[in-house]
C-alpha atoms as a PDB file:
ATOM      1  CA  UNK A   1      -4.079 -28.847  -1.907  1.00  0.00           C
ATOM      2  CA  UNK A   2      -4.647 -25.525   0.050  1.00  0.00           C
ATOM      3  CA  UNK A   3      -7.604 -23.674  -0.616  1.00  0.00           C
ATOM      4  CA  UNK A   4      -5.844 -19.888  -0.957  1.00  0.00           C
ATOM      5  CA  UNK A   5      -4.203 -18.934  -3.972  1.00  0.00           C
ATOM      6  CA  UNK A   6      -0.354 -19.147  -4.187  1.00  0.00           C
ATOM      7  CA  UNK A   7       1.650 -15.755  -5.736  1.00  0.00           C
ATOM      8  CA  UNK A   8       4.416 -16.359  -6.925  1.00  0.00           C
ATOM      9  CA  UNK A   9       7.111 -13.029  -8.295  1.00  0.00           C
ATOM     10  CA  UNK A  10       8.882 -13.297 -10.790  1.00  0.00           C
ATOM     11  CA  UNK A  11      11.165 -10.596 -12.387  1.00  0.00           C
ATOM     12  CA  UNK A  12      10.785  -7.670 -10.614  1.00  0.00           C
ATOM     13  CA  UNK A  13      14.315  -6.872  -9.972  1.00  0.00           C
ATOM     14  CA  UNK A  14      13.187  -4.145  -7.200  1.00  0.00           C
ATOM     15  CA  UNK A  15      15.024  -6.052  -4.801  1.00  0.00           C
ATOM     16  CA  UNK A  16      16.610  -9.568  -5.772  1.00  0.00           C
ATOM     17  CA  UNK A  17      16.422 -11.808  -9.014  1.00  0.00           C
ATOM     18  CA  UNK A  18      15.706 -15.258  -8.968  1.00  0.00           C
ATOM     19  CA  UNK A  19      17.681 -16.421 -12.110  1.00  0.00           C
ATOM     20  CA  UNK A  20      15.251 -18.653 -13.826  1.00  0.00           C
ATOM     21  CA  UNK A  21      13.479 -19.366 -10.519  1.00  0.00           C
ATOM     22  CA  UNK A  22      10.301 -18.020  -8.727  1.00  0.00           C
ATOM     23  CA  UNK A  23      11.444 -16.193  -5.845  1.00  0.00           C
ATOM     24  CA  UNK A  24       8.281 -17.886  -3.992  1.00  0.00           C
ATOM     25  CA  UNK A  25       7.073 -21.139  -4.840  1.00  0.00           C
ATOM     26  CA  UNK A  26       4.360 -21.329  -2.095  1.00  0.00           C
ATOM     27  CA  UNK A  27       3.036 -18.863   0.695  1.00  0.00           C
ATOM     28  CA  UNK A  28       6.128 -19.245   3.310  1.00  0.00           C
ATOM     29  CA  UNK A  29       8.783 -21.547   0.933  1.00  0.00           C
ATOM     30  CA  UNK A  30      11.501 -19.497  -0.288  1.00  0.00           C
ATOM     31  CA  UNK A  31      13.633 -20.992  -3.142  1.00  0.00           C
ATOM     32  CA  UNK A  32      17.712 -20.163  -3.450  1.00  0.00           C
ATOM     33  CA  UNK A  33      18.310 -16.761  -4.855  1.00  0.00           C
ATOM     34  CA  UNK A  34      21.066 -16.524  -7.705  1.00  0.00           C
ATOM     35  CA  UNK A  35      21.760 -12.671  -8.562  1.00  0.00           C
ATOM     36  CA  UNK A  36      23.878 -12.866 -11.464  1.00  0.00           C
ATOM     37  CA  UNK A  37      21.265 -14.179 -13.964  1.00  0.00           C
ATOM     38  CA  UNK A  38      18.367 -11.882 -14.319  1.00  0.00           C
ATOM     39  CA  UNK A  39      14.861 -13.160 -15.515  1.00  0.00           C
ATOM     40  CA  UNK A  40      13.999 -12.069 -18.877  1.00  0.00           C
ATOM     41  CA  UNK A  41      10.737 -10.637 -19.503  1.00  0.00           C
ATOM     42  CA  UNK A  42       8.057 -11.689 -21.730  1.00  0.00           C
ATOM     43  CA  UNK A  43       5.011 -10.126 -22.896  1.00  0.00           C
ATOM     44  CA  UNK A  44       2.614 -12.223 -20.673  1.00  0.00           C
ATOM     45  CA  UNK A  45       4.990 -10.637 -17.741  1.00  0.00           C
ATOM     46  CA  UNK A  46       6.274 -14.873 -17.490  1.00  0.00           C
ATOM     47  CA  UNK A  47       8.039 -17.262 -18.533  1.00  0.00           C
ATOM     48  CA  UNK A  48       6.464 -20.211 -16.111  1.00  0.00           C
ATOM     49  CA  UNK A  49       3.996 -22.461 -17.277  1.00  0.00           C
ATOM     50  CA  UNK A  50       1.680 -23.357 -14.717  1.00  0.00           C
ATOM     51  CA  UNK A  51       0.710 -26.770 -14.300  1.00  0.00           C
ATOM     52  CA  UNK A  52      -3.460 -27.413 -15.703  1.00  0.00           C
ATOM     53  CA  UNK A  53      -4.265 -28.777 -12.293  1.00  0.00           C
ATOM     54  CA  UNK A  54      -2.931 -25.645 -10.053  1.00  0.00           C
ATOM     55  CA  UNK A  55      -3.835 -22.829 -12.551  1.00  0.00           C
ATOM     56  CA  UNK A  56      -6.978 -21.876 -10.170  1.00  0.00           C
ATOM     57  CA  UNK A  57      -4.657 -22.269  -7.422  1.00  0.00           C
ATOM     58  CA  UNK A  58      -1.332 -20.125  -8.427  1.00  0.00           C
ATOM     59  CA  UNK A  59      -0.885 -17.214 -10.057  1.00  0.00           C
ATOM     60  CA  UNK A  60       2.813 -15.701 -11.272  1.00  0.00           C
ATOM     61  CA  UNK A  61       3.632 -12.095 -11.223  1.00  0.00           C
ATOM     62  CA  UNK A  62       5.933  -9.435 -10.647  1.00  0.00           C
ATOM     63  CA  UNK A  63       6.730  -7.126  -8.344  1.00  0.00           C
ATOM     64  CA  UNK A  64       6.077  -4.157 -10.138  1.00  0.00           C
ATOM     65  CA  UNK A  65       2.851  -5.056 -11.302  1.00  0.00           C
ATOM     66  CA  UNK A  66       1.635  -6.398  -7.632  1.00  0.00           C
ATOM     67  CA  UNK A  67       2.683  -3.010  -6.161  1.00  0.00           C
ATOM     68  CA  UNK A  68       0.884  -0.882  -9.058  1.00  0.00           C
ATOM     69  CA  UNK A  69      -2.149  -3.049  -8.707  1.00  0.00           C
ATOM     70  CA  UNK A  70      -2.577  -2.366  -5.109  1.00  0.00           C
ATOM     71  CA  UNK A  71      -1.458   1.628  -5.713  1.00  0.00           C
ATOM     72  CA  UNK A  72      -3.744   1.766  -8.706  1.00  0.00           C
ATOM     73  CA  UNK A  73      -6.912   1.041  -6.976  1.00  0.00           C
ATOM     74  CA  UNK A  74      -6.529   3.063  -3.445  1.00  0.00           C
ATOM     75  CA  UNK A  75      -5.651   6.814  -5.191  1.00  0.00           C
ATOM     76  CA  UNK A  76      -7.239   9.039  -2.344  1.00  0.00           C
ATOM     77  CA  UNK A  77      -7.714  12.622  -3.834  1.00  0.00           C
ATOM     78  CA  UNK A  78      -7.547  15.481  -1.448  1.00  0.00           C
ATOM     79  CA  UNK A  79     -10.875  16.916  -0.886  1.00  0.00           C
ATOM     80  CA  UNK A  80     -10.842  20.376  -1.787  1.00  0.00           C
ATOM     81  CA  UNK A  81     -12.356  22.468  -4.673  1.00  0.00           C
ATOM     82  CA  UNK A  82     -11.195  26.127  -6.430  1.00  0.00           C
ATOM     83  CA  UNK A  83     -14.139  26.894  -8.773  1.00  0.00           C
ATOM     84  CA  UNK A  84     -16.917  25.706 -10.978  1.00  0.00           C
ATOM     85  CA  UNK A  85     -14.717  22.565 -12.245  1.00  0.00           C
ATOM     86  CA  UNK A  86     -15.435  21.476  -8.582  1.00  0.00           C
ATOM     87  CA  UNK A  87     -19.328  20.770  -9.037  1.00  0.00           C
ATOM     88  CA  UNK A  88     -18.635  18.192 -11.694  1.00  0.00           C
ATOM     89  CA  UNK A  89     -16.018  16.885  -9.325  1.00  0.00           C
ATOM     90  CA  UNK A  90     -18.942  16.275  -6.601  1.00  0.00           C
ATOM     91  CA  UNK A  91     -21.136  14.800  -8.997  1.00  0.00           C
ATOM     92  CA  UNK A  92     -18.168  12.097  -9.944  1.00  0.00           C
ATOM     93  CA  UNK A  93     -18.283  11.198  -6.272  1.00  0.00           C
ATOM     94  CA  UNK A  94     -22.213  10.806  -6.222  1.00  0.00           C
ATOM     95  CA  UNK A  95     -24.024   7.809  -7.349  1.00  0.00           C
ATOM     96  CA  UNK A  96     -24.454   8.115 -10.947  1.00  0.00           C
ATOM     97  CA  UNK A  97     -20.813   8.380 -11.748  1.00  0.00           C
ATOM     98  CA  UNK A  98     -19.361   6.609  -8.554  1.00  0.00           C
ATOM     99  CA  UNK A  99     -15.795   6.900  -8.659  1.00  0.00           C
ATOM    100  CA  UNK A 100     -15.397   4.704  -5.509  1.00  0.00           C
ATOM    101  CA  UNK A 101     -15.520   2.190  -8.081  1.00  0.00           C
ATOM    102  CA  UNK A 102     -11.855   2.961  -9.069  1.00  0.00           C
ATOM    103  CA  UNK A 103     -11.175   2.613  -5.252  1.00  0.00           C
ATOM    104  CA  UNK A 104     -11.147   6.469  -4.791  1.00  0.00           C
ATOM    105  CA  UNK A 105     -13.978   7.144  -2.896  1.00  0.00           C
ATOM    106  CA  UNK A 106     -12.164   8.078   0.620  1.00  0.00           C
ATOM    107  CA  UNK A 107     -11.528  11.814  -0.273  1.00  0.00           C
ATOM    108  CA  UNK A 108      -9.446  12.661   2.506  1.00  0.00           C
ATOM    109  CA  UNK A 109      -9.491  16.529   4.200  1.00  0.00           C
ATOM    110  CA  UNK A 110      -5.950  16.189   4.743  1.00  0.00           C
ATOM    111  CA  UNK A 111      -2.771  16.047   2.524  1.00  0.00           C
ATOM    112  CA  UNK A 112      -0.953  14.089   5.624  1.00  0.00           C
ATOM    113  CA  UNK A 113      -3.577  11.304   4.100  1.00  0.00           C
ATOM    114  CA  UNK A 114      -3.762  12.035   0.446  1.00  0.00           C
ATOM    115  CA  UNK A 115      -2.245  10.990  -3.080  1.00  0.00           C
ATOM    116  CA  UNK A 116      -3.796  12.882  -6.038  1.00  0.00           C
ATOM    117  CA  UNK A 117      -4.341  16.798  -5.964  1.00  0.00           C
ATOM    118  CA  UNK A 118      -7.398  17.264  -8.107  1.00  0.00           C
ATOM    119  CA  UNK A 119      -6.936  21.398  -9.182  1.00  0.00           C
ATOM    120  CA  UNK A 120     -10.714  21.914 -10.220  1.00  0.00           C
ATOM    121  CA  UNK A 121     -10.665  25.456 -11.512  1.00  0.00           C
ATOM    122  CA  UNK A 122      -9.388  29.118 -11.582  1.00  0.00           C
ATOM    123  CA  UNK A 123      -6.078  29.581  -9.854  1.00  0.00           C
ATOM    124  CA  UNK A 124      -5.481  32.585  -8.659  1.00  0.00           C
ATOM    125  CA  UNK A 125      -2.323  34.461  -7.489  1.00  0.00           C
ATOM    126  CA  UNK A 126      -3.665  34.381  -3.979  1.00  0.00           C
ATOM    127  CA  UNK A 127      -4.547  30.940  -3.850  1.00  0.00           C
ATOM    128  CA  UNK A 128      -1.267  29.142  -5.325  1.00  0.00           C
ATOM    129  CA  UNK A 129       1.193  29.545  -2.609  1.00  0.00           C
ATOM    130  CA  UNK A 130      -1.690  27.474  -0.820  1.00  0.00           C
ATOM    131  CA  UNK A 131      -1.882  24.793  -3.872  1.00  0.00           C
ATOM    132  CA  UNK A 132       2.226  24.613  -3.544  1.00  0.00           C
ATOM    133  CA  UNK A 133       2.194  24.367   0.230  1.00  0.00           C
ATOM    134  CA  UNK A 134      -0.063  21.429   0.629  1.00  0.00           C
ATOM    135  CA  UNK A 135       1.556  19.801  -2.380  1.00  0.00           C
ATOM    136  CA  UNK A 136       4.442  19.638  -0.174  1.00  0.00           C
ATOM    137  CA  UNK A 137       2.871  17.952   2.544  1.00  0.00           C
ATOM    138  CA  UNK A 138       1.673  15.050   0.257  1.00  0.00           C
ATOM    139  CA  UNK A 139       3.142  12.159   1.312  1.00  0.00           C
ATOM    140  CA  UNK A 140       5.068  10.224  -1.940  1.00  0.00           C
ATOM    141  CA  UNK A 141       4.157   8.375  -4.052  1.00  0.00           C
ATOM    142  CA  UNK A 142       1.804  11.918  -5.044  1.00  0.00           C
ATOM    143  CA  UNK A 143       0.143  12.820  -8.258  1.00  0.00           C
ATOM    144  CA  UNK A 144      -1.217  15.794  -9.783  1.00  0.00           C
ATOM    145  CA  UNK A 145      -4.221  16.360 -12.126  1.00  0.00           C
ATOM    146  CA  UNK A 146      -5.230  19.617 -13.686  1.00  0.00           C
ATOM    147  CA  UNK A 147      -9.095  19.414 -14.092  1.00  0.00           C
ATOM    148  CA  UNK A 148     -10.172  22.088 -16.779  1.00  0.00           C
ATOM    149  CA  UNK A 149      -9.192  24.616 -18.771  1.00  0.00           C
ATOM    150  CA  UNK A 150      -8.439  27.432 -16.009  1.00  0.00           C
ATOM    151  CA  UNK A 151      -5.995  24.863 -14.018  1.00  0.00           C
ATOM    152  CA  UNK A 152      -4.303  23.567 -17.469  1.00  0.00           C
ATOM    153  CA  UNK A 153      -3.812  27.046 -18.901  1.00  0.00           C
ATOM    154  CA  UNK A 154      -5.626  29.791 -17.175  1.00  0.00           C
ATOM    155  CA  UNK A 155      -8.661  29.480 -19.041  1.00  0.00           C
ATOM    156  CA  UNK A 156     -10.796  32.158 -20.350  1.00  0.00           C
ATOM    157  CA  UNK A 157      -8.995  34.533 -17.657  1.00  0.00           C
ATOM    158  CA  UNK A 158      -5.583  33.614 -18.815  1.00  0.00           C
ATOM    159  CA  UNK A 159      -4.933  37.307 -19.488  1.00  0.00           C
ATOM    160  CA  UNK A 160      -6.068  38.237 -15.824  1.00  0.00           C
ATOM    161  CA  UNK A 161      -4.359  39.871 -13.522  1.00  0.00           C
ATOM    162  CA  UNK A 162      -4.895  37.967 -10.391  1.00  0.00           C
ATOM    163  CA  UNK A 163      -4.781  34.372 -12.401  1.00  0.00           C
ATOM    164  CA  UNK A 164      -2.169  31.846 -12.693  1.00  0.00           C
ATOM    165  CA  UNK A 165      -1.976  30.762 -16.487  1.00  0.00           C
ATOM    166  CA  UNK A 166      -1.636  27.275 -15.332  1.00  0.00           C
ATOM    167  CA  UNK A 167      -1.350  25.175 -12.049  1.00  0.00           C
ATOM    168  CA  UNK A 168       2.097  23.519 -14.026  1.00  0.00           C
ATOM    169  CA  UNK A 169       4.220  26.691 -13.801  1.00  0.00           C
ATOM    170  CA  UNK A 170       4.190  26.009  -9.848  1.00  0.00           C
ATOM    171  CA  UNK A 171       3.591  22.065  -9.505  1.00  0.00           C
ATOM    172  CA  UNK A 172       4.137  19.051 -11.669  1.00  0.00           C
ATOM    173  CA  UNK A 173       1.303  17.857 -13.149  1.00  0.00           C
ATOM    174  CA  UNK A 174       0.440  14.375 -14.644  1.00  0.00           C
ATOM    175  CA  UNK A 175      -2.800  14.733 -15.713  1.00  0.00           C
ATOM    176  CA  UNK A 176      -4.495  17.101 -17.958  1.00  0.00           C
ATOM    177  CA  UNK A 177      -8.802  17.621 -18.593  1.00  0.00           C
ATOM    178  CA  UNK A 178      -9.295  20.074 -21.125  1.00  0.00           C
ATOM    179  CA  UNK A 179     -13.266  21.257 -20.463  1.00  0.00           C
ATOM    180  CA  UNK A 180     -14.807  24.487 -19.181  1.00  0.00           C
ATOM    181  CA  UNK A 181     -15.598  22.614 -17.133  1.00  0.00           C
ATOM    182  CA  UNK A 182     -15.014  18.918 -17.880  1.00  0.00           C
ATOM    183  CA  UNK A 183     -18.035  16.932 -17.631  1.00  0.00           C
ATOM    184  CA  UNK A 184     -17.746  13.897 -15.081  1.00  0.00           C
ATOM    185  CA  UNK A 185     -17.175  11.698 -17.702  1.00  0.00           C
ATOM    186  CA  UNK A 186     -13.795  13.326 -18.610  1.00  0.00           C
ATOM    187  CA  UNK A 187     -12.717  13.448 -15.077  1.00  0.00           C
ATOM    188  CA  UNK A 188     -13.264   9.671 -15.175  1.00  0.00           C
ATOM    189  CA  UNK A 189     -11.269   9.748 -17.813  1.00  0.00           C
ATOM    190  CA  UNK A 190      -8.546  11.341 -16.388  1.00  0.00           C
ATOM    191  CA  UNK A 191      -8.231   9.236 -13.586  1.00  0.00           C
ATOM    192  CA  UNK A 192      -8.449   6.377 -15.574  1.00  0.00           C
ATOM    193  CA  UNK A 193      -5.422   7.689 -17.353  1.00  0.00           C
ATOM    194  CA  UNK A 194      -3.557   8.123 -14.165  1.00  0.00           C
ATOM    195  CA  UNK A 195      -4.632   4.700 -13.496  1.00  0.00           C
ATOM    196  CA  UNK A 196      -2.774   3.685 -16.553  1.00  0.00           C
ATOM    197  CA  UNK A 197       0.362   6.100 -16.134  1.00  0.00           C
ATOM    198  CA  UNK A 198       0.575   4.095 -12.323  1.00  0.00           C
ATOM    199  CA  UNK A 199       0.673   0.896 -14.057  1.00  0.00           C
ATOM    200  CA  UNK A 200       3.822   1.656 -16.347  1.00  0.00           C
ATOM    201  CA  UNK A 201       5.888   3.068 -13.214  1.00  0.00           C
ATOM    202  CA  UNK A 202       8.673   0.153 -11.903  1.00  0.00           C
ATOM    203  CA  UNK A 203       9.843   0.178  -8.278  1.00  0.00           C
ATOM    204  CA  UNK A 204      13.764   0.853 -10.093  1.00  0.00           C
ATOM    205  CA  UNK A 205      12.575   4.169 -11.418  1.00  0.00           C
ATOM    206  CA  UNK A 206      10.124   6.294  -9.261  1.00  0.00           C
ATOM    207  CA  UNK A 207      11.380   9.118  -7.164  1.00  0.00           C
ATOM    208  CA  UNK A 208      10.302   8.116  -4.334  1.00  0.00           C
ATOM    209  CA  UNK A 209      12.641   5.187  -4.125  1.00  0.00           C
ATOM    210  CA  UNK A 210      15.762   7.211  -5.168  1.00  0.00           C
ATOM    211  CA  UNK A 211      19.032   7.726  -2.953  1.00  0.00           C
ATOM    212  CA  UNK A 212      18.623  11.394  -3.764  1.00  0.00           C
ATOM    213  CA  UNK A 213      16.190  13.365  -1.111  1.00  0.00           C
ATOM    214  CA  UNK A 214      13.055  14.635  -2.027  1.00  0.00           C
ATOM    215  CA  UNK A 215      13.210  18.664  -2.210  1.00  0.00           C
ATOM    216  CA  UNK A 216       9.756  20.904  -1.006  1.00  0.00           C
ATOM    217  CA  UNK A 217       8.839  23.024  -4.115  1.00  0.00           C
ATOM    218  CA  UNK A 218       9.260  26.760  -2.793  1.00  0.00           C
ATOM    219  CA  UNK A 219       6.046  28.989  -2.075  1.00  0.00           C
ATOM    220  CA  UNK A 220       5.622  31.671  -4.061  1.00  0.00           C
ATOM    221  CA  UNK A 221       5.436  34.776  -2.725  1.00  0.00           C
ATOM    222  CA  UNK A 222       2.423  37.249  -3.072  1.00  0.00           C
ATOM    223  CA  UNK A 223       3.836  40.880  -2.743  1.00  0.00           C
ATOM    224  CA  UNK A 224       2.738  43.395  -5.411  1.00  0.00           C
ATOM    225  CA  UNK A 225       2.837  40.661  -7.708  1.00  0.00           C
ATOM    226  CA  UNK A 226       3.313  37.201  -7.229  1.00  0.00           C
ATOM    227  CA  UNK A 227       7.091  36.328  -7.068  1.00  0.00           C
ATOM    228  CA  UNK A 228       8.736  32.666  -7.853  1.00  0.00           C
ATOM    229  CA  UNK A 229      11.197  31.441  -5.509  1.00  0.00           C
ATOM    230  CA  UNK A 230      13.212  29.841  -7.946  1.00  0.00           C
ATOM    231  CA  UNK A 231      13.504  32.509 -10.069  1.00  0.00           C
ATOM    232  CA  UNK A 232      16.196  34.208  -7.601  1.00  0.00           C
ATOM    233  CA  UNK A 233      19.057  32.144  -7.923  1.00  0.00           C
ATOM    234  CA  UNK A 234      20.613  33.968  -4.646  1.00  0.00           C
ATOM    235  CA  UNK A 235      16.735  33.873  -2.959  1.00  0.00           C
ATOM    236  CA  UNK A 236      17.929  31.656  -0.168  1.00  0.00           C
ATOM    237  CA  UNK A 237      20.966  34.192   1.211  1.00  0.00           C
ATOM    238  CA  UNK A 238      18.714  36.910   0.693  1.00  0.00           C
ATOM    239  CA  UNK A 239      16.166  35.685   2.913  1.00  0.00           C
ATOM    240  CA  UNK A 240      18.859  34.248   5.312  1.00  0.00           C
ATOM    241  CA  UNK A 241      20.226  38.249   5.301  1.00  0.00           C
ATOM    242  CA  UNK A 242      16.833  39.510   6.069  1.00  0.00           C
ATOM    243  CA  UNK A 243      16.291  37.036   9.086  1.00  0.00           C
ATOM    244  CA  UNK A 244      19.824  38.182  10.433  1.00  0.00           C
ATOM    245  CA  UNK A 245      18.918  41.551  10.122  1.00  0.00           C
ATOM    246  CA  UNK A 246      15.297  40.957  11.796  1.00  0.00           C
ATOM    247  CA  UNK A 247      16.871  39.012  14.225  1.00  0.00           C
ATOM    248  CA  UNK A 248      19.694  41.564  15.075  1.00  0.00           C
ATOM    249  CA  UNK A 249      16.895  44.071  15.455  1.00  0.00           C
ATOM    250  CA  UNK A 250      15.306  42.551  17.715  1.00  0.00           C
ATOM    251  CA  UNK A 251      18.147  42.173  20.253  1.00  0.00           C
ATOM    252  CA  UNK A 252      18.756  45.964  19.952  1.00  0.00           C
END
C-alpha cells in the first residue's frame, strides 16, 4: 500500500461527472467518464464509503471544495493603509494576533500580486479614483473588505465635503467591519468571514469563470467635484469627441 494519501473527486461538475464513479480512483488511474448521470450530493459532500483499512490512506472530495480549500488559505491582501483603521491592521499582522495563521501573511505591495483590498479608513474624494484604479488591476478571483466605519459609510465625516460616504458606491465590497476603528479582533473576524463566503463559491458560478469578459470599473473623475463615470450614459462618446478634438488640434 503506498504511503501518500489518495484524493479522489467526486461531484464537482466544474468540468466532467463521473456518474456514480470517482473520477480518480488512485494518483494516475483514471476511471471511464459517463456524462449523462450526474452524482448527487450529500451532506458529508459523498456518497462513497471508504473501506476501514484505506480510510488513513484515501480521502473523497470535490472539486469545489479542493479549489476553495487551497483559495481559502493563500488570500494575499494588498499592503496599503488610508487612515487610523490601518494601525489595527498592522497590529493583526504582528505577533499577538498573527494573521499568517489564516495563510495571509504575504501582504503584497502590488495589486499585479494581490487578492483582498483591505480599505482601512477615511476615503476621500481624492483618494478613490486611486482605490478604483488598483481594484482594476487585481487579478480575479479579487475580494473586497471595508474595514471600519469611514470605508463602510463615511464615518463620522459622512457629511464632509472631501469624503466618500462609502468605499461601495465605487467598488464591490464583500466584507463589512463596523468599528471606529475595528479592533484586530474584528478584522479577524472579517477575514474569517471571507474565509467562509470563499468556501460557499462553486467553480459553475464565479465570475471569473464566465464566457462573458470581465469589464474595468471606470475612474472617477475629480474636477470641482468628484464625477462618476457611469453616471453619463453618453460618457464614452463624449470623451471620444474631446480626444478628436485634442487630437485635431494638435495637427493644426
Amino acid at each position: 500500500m503506498p504511503l501518500g494519501v489518495s484524493i479522489i473527486f467526486s461531484g464537482s461538475g466544474a468540468w466532467q461527472q463521473t456518474g456514480g464513479r470517482p473520477l480518480f480512483a488512485e494518483v494516475g488511474m483514471a476511471e471511464d467518464v459517463n456524462q449523462e448521470t450526474p452524482i448527487p450530493e450529500e451532506e458529508n459532500g459523498s456518497e462513497f464509503e471508504i473501506p476501514e483499512e484505506l480510510r488513513g490512506q484515501v480521502t473523497i472530495t470535490t472539486l469545489d471544495k479542493l479549489y476553495n480549500w487551497g483559495r481559502r488559505n493563500s488570500v494575499w491582501p494588498m499592503m496599503f493603509g488610508l487612515a487610523c483603521c490601518a494601525i489595527e491592521m498592522i497590529c493583526v499582522a504582528a505577533s499577538r494576533y498573527d494573521f499568517s495563521r489564516f495563510g495571509m501573511e504575504v501582504m503584497r505591495p502590488s495589486p499585479r500580486q494581490s487578492d483582498l483590498m483591505i480599505v482601512s479608513g477615511t476615503v476621500t474624494k481624492k483618494m478613490i479614483p486611486q482605490i478604483v484604479r488598483l481594484y482594476n488591476q487585481m487579478p480575479e478571483p479579487k475580494y473586497v473588505l471595508a474595514m471600519g466605519a469611514c470605508a463602510s459609510g463615511g464615518g463620522p465625516f459622512k457629511e464632509g465635503y472631501n469624503v466618500v460616504s462609502g468605499v461601495d458606491k465605487f467598488v464591490p465590497v464583500d466584507v463589512y467591519v463596523p468599528g471606529c476603528p475595528p479592533t484586530p479582533q474584528a478584522l479577524l473576524h472579517g477575514l474569517i468571514t471571507l474565509q467562509e463566503k470563499i468556501d460557499k463559491q462553486s467553480i459553475q458560478s464565479v465570475r471569473w469563470y464566465s464566457k462573458q469578459a470581465s469589464e474595468p470599473i471606470p475612474i472617477p473623475i475629480l474636477g470641482p467635484d468628484l464625477i462618476d463615470p457611469r453616471d453619463l450614459p453618453d460618457f464614452a462618446e463624449r470623451q471620444a469627441a474631446v480626444e478628436e478634438k485634442a487630437a485635431a488640434e494638435a495637427k493644426t
